[in-house]
Protein backbone atom coordinates (compact mmCIF):
# COMPACT_ATOMS: atom_id res chain seq x y z
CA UNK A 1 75.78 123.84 96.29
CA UNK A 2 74.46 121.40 93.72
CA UNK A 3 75.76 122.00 90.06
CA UNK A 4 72.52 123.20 88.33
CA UNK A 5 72.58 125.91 91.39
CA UNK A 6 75.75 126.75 90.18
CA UNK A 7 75.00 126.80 86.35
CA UNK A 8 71.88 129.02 88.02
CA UNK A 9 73.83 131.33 88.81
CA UNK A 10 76.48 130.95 85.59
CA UNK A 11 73.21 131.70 83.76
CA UNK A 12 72.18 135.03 85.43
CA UNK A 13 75.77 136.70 85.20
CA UNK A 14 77.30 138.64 82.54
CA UNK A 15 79.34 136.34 80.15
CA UNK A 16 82.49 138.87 80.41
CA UNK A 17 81.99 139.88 84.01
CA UNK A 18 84.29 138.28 87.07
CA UNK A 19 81.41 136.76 88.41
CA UNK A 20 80.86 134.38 85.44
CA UNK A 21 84.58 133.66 85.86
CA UNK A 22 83.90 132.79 89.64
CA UNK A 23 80.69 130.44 88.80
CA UNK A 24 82.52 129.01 85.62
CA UNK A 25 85.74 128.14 88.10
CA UNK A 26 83.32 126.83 90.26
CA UNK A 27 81.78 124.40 88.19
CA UNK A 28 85.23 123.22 87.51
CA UNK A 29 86.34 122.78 90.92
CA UNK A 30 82.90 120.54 91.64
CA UNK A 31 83.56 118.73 88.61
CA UNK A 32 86.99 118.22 90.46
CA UNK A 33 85.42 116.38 93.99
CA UNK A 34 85.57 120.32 96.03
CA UNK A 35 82.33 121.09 97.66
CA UNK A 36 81.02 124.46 96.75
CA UNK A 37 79.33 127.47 98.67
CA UNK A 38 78.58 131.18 97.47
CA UNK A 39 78.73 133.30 100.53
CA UNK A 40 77.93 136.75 99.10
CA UNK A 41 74.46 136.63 101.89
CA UNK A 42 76.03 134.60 104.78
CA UNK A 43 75.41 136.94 107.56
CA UNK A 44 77.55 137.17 110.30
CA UNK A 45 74.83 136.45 113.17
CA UNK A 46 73.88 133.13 111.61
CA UNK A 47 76.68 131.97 109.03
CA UNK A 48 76.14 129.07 106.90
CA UNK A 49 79.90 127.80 106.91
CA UNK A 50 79.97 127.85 111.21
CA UNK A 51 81.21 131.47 111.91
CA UNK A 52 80.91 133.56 115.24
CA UNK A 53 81.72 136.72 113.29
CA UNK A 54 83.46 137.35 109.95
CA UNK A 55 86.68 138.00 111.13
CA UNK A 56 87.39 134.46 111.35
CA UNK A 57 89.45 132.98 108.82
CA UNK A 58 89.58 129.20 109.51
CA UNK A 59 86.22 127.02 109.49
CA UNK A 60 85.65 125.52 112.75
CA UNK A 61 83.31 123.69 111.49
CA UNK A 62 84.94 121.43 109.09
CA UNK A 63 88.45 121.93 111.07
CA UNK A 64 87.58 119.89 114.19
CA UNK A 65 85.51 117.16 113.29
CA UNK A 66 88.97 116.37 110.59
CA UNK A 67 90.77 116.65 113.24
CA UNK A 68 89.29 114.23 115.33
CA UNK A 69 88.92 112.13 112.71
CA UNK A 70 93.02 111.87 111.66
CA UNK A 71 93.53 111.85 115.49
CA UNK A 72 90.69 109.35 116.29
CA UNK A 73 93.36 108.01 119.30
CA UNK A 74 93.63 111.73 120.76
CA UNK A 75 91.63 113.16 123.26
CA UNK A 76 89.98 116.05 122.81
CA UNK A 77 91.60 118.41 125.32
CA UNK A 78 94.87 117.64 122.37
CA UNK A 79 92.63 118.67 119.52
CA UNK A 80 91.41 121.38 120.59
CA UNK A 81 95.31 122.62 121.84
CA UNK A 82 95.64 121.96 117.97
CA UNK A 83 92.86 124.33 117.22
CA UNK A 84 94.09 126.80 119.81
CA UNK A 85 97.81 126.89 118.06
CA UNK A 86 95.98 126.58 114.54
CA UNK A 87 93.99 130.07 115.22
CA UNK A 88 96.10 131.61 117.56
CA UNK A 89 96.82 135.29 116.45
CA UNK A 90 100.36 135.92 115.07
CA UNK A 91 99.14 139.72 114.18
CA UNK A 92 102.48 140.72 115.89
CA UNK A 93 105.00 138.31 112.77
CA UNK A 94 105.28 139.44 109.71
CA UNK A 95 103.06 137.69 107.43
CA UNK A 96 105.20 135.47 105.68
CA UNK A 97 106.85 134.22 109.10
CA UNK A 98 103.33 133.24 110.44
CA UNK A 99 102.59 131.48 107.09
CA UNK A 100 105.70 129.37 107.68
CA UNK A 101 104.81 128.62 111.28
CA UNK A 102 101.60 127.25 110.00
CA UNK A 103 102.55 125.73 106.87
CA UNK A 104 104.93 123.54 108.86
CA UNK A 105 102.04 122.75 111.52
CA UNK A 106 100.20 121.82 108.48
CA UNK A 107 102.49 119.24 106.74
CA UNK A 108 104.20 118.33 110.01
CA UNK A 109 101.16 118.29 112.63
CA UNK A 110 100.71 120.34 115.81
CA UNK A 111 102.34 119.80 118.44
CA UNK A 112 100.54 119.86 121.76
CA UNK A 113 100.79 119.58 125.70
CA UNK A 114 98.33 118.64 127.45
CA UNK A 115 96.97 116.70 130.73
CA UNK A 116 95.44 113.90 130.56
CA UNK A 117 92.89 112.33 132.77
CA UNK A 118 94.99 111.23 135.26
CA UNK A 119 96.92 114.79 135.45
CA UNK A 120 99.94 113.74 133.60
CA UNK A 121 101.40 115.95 131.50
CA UNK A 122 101.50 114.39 127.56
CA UNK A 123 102.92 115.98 124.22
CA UNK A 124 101.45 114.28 121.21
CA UNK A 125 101.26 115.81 117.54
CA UNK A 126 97.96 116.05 115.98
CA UNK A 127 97.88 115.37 112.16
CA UNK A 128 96.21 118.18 110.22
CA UNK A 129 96.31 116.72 106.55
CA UNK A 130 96.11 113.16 105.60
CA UNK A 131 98.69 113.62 102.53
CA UNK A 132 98.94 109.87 101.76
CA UNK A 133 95.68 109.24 100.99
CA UNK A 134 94.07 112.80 99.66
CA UNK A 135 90.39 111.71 99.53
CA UNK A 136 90.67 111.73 103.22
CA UNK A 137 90.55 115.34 103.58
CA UNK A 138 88.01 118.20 103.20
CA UNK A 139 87.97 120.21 100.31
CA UNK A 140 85.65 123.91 100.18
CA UNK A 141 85.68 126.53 97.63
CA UNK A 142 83.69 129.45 98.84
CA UNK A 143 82.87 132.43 96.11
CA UNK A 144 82.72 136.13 97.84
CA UNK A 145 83.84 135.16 101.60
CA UNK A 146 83.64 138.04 103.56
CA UNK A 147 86.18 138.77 106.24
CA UNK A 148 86.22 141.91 108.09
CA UNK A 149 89.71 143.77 108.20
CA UNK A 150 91.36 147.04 109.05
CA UNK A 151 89.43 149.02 106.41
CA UNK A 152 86.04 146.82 106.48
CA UNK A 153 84.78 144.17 104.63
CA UNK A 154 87.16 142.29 101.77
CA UNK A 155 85.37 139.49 99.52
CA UNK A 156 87.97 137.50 98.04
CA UNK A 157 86.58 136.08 94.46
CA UNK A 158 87.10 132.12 95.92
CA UNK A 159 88.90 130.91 98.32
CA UNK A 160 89.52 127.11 98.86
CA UNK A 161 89.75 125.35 102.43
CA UNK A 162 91.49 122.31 103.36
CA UNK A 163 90.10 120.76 106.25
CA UNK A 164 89.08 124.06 106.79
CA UNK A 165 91.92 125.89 106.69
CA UNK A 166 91.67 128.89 103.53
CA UNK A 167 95.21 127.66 101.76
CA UNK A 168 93.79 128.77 98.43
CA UNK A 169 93.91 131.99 97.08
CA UNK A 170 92.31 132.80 93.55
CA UNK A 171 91.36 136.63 92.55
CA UNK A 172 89.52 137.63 88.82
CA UNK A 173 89.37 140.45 86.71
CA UNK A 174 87.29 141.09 83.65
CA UNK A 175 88.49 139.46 80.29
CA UNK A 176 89.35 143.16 78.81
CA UNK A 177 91.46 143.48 82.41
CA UNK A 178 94.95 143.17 82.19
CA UNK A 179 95.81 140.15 85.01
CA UNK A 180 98.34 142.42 86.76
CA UNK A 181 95.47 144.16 88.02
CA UNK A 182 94.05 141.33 90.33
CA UNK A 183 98.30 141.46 91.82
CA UNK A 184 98.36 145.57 92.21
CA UNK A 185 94.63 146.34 93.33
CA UNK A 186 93.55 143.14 95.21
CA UNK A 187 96.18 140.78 96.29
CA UNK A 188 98.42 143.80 97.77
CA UNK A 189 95.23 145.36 99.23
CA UNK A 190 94.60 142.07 100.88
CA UNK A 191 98.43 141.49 102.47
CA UNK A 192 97.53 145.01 103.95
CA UNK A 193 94.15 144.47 104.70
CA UNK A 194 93.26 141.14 105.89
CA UNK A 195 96.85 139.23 106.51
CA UNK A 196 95.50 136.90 108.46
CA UNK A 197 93.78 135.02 105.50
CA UNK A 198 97.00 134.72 103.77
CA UNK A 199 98.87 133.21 107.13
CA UNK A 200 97.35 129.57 105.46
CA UNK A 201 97.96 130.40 102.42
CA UNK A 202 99.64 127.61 100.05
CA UNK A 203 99.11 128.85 96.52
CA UNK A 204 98.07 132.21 94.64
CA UNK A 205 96.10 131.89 91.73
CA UNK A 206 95.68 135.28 89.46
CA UNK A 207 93.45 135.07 86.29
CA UNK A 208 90.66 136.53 83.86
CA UNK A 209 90.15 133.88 82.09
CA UNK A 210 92.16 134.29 79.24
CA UNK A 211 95.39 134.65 80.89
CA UNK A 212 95.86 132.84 84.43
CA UNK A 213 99.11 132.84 86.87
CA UNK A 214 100.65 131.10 90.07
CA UNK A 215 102.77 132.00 93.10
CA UNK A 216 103.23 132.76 96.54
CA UNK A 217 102.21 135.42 98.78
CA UNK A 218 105.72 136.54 99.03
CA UNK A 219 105.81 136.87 94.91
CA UNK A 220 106.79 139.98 93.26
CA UNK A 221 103.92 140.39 89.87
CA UNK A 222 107.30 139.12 87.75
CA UNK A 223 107.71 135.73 89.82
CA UNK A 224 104.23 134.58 89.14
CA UNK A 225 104.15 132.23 86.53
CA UNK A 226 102.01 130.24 83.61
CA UNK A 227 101.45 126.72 84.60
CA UNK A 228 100.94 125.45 80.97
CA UNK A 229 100.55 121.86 81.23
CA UNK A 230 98.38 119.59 83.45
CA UNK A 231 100.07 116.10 83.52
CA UNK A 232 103.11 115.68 81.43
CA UNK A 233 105.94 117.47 79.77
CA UNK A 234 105.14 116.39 76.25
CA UNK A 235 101.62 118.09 76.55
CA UNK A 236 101.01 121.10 74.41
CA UNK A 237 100.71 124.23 76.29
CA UNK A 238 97.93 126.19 77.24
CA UNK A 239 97.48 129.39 78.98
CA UNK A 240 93.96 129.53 80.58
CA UNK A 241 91.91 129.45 83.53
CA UNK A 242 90.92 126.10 82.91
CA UNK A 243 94.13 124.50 82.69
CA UNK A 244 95.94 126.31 85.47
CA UNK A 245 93.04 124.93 87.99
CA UNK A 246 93.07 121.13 86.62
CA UNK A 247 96.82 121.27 86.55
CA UNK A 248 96.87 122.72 90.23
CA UNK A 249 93.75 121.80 91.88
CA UNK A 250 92.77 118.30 91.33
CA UNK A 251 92.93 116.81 94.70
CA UNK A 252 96.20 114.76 94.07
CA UNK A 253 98.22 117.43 92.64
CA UNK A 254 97.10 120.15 95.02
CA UNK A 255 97.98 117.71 98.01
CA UNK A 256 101.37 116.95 96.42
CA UNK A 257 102.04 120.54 94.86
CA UNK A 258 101.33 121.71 98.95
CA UNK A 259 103.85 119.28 100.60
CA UNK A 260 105.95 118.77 98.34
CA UNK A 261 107.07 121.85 95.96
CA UNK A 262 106.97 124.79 98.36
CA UNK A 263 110.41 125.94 100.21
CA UNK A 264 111.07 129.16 102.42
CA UNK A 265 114.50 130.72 101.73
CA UNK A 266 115.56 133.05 104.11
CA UNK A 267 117.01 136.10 102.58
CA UNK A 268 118.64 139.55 102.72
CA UNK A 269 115.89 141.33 104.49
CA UNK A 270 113.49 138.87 105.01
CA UNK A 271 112.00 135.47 104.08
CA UNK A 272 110.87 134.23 100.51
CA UNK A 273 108.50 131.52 100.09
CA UNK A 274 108.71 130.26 96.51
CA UNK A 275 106.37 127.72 94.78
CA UNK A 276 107.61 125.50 92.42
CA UNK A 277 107.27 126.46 88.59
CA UNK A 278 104.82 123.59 86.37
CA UNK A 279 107.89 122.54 84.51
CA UNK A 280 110.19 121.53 87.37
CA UNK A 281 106.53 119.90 89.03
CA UNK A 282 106.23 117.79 86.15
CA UNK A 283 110.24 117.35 85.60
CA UNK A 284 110.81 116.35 89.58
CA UNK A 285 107.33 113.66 89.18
């Protein structure tokens, strides 16, 4: 989408409704290099961003050609064993333990057996994300993508894709709507719901407007946090939707907030994944 088809749509929504919030955030996130789609009509028989059917959570379409791309030495029977172990279904982990598997196939690379052309087994790892050099990767917000879970269709309010891969997680509420709302009635719906979305997951962004928080999908409401200040320490703070996504989301910081400042601790009864608060971000850079 172009930005005056974004400010379009800005235009036709209610000022205090989530959707202005979504088209608003939008605008931001173009102003911020991300390429932007609205996917409330993609239909499933002839989708727009390269889907068979909406259950599919990772884009295909902007997944492989990256791939080959950061792996222009590879073959392609290697990539697409990358793809394979990318998408494969891990319905039978618990969610946070198939986020992990794919989180370190994401900052690590995949790795991959193959044979090659003269029937010789190979193992190679395919790179996912180029994290030296960030404007080498693909970045995607989509508003209202549809995927098809247990109990129907979900719609997410954006969702942003690295190289196709949905790592970005941001839910709205109405400005008179407390925040803890988008935590209790969407996020938890959507661990129930749709879990494979949130196996790519990096970062959790919870906002309307006015108030705006960060975490993991492991994060009890309490351990998401305000992330106040966008480049330094010395900055005055600001709670808002507009500094939480500049402070988080310009291509840089996302990249380096990604591989960087998230840790799995195992613990009694299970596995935490914690992301690091905006004061230790700026204290550790």
């Amino acid at each position: 989408m172009t930005k005056e088809e974004i400010q379009h749509l800005l235009d036709q929504s209610n000022p205090q409704s989530e959707e202005a919030l979504e088209f608003s955030s939008m605008l931001q996130f173009h102003d911020l290099g991300w390429q932007c789609e609205y996917a409330l009509h993609e239909e499933e028989n002839s989708s727009f961003l390269g889907r068979k059917d909406f259950t599919e959570v990772v884009l295909d379409e902007y997944l492989r050609p990256k791939l080959k791309d950061l792996n222009s030495d590879e073959p392609d029977q290697a990539i697409e064993k990358a793809i394979e172990f990318l998408k494969s279904d891990r319905s039978v982990k618990q969610t946070v333990n198939a986020n992990r598997e794919i989180y370190q196939a994401i900052k690590g690379g995949v790795k991959v057996t193959y044979l090659d052309d003269n029937g010789q087994q190979q193992t190679d790892r395919i790179q996912v994300v180029d994290w030296k050099r960030p404007s080498n990767n693909h970045f995607l917000i989509v508003s209202q993508f549809q995927i098809k879970g247990s109990m129907g269709l979900k719609r997410p309010d954006l969702i942003g894709f690295l190289n196709g891969l949905p790592v970005l997680f941001i839910e709205y509420k109405a400005s008179h709507v407390s925040v803890k709302h988008a935590f209790d009635d969407n996020l938890t719906d959507y661990k129930d719901k749709i879990p494979n979305l949130l196996w790519y997951n990096a970062l959790c962004i919870l906002s309307n407007g006015i108030d705006a928080k960060i975490g993991s999908i492991t994060a009890g409401w309490e351990h998401f946090a305000d992330w106040k200040k966008i480049s330094a320490e010395s900055e005055p703070g600001v709670i808002d939707l507009n500094t939480i996504i500049s402070g988080t989301c310009e291509h840089q910081r996302f990249m380096d907030i990604i591989e960087n400042f998230i840790v799995y601790l195992d613990i009694q009864g299970g596995v935490a994944k914690i992301v690091s608060k905006n004061h230790q971000y700026l204290g550790v850079n």
